[in-house]
Protein backbone atom coordinates (compact mmCIF):
# COMPACT_ATOMS: atom_id res chain seq x y z
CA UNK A 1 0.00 0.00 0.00
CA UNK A 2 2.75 2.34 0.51
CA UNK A 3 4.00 1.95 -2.94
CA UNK A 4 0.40 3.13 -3.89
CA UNK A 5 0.58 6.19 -1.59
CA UNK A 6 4.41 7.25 -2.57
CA UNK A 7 3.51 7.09 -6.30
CA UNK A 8 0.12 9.76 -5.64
CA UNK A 9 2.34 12.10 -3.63
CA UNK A 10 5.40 12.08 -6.54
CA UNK A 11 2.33 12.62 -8.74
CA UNK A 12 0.72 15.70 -6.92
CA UNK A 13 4.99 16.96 -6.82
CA UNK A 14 4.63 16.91 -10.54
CA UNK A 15 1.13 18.56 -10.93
CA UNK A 16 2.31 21.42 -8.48
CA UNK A 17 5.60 22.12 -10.39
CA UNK A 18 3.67 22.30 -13.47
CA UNK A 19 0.73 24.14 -12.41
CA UNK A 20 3.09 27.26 -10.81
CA UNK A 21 5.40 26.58 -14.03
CA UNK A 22 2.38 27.62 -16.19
CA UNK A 23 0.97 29.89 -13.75
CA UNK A 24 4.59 32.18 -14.12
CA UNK A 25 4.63 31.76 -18.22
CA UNK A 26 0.90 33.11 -18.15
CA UNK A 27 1.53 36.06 -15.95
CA UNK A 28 4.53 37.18 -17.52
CA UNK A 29 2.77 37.12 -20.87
CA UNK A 30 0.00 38.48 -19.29
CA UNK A 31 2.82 41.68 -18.17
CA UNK A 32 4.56 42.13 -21.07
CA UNK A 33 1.10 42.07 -23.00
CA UNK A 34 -0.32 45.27 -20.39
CA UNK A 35 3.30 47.15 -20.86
CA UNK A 36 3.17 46.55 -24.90
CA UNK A 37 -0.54 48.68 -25.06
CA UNK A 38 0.59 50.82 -22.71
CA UNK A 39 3.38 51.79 -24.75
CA UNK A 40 0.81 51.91 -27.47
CA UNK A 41 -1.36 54.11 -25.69
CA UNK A 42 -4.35 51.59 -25.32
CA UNK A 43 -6.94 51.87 -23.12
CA UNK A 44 -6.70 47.59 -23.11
CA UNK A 45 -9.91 47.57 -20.95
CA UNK A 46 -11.83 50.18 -21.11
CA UNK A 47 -11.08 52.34 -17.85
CA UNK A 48 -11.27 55.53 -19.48
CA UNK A 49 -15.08 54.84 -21.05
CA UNK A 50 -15.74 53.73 -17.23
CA UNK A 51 -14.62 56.95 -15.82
CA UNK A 52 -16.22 59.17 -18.67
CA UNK A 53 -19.87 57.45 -17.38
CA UNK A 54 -19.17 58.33 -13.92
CA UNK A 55 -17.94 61.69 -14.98
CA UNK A 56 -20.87 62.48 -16.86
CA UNK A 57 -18.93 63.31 -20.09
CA UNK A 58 -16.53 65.46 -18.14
CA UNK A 59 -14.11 63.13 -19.20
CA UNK A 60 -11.07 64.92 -21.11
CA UNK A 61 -8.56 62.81 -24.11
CA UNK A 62 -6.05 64.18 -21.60
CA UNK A 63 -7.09 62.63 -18.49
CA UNK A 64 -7.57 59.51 -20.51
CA UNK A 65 -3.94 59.85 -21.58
CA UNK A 66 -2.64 60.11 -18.04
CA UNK A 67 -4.87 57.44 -17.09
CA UNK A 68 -3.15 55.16 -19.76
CA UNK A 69 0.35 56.46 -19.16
CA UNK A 70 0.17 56.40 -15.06
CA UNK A 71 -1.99 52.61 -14.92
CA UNK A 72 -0.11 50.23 -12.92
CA UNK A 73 -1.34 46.68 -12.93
CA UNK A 74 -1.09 43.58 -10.87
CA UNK A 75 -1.67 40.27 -12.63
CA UNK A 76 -1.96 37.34 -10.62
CA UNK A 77 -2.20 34.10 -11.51
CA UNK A 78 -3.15 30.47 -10.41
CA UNK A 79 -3.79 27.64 -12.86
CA UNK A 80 -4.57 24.64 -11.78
CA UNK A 81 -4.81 20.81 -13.35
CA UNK A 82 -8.41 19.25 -12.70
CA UNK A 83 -7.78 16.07 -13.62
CA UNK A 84 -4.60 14.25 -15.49
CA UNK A 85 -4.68 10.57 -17.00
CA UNK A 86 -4.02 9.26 -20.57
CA UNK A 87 -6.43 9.68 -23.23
CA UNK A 88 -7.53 6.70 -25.57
């Protein structure tokens, strides 16, 4: 039986090195992506339509621009693997 229970917990070793391998290749895409539009000045998700609303078209290109060009963003990430096993 311990042969059993040493083979899951090598498994679940595996499954967590690859599930915080992907998670760190998906946020750094996910970073370089954000600094890439804001180096070309796009509004990626829509903040400055957001704050226009609220403003109640007070909303100025220029305060959209500093918007854009002062955004800092977190990403965080956690993938995880549901299931794993051989397909036939």
């Amino acid at each position: 039986m311990s042969g059993i229970s040493s083979s899951i917990t090598e498994g679940n070793k595996i499954v967590y090195f690859y599930e915080k391998e992907i998670s760190n290749h998906i946020k750094k895409e996910m970073e370089n992506l954000l600094k890439k539009l804001q180096k070309l000045e796009v509004d990626p998700v829509g903040f400055s339509e957001n704050f226009r609303m609220q403003h109640k078209g007070k909303w100025t290109e220029e305060l959209t621009q500093k918007l854009i060009d002062t955004t800092e963003y977190k990403v965080d990430v956690e993938f995880k693997i549901l299931n794993t096993g051989t397909i036939k």
